[in-house]
Protein backbone atom coordinates (compact mmCIF):
# COMPACT_ATOMS: atom_id res chain seq x y z
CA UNK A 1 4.30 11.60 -21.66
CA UNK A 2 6.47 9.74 -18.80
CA UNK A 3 4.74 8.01 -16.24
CA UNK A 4 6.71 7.89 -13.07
CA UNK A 5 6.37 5.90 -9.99
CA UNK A 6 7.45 6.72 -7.27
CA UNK A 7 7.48 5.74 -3.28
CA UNK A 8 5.84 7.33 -0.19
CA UNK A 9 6.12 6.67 3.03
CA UNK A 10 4.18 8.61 6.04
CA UNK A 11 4.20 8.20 9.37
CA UNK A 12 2.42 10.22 12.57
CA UNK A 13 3.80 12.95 14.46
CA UNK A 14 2.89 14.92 17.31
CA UNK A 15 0.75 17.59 15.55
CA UNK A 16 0.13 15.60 11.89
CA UNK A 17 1.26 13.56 10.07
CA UNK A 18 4.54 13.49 7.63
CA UNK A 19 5.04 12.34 4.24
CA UNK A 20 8.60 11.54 2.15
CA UNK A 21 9.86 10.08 -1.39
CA UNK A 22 13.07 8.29 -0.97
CA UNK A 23 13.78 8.97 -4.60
CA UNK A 24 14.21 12.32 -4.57
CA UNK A 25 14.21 13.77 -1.14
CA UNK A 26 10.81 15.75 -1.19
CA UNK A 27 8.34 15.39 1.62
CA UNK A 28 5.53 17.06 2.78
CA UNK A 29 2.62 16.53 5.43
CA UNK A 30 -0.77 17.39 6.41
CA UNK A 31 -3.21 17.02 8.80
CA UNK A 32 -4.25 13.34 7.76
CA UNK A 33 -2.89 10.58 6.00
CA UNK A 34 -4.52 11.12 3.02
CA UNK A 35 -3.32 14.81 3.21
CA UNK A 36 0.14 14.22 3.35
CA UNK A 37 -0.20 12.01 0.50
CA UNK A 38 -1.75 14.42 -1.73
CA UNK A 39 0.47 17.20 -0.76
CA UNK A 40 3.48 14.98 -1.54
CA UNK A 41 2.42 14.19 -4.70
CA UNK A 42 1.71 18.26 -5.33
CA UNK A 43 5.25 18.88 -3.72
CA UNK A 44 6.94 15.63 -6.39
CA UNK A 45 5.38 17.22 -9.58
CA UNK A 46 6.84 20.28 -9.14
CA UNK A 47 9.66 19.05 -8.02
CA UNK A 48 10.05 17.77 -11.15
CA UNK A 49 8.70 20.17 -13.31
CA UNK A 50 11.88 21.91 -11.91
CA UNK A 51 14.33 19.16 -12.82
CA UNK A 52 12.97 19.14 -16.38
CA UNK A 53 13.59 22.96 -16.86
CA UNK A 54 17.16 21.89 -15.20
CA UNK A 55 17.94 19.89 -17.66
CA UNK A 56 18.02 16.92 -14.40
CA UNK A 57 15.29 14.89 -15.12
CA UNK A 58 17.85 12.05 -17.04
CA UNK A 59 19.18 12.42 -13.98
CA UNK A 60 16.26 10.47 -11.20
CA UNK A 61 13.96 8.89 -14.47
CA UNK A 62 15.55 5.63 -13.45
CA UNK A 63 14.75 6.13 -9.89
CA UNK A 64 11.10 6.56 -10.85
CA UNK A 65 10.71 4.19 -13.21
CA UNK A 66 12.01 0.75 -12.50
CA UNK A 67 9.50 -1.54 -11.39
CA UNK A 68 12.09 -3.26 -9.18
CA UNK A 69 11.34 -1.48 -5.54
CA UNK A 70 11.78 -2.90 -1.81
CA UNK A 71 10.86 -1.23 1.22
CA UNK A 72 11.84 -3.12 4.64
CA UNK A 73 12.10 -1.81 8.02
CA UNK A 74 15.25 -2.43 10.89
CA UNK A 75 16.38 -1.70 14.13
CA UNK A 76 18.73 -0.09 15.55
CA UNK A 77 19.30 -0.44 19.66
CA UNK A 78 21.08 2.05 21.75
């Protein structure tokens, strides 16, 4: 059995709130933070339940499993 980590990020929208991995391009949301979260994680396992009957998962395991990960946040002005 893999373990595989992976990021989320959420943030608030008019009617809820929205959640996303980077990694592989999934989000999800729900009505709360905490909802969103667990709805992403429901929406990343079969996401990669897919990949592995694919054949894809060599594909993203490094993505999800290196330890090194930065998040950081910029600007742009227009």
């Amino acid at each position: 059995m893999k373990v595989f980590d992976y990021t989320v990020v959420v943030w608030k929208e008019k009617e809820g709130y929205v959640s996303k991995c980077p990694e592989l391009g999934v989000a999800s949301c729900g009505d709360s933070i905490s909802d969103a979260v667990e709805n992403l994680k429901e929406a990343v396992e079969l996401y990669l339940e897919n990949a592995e009957t694919l054949g894809l998962l060599d594909d993203i395991e490094e993505s999800l499993t290196t330890k090194e990960k930065f998040t950081t946040r910029e600007k742009v002005i227009r």
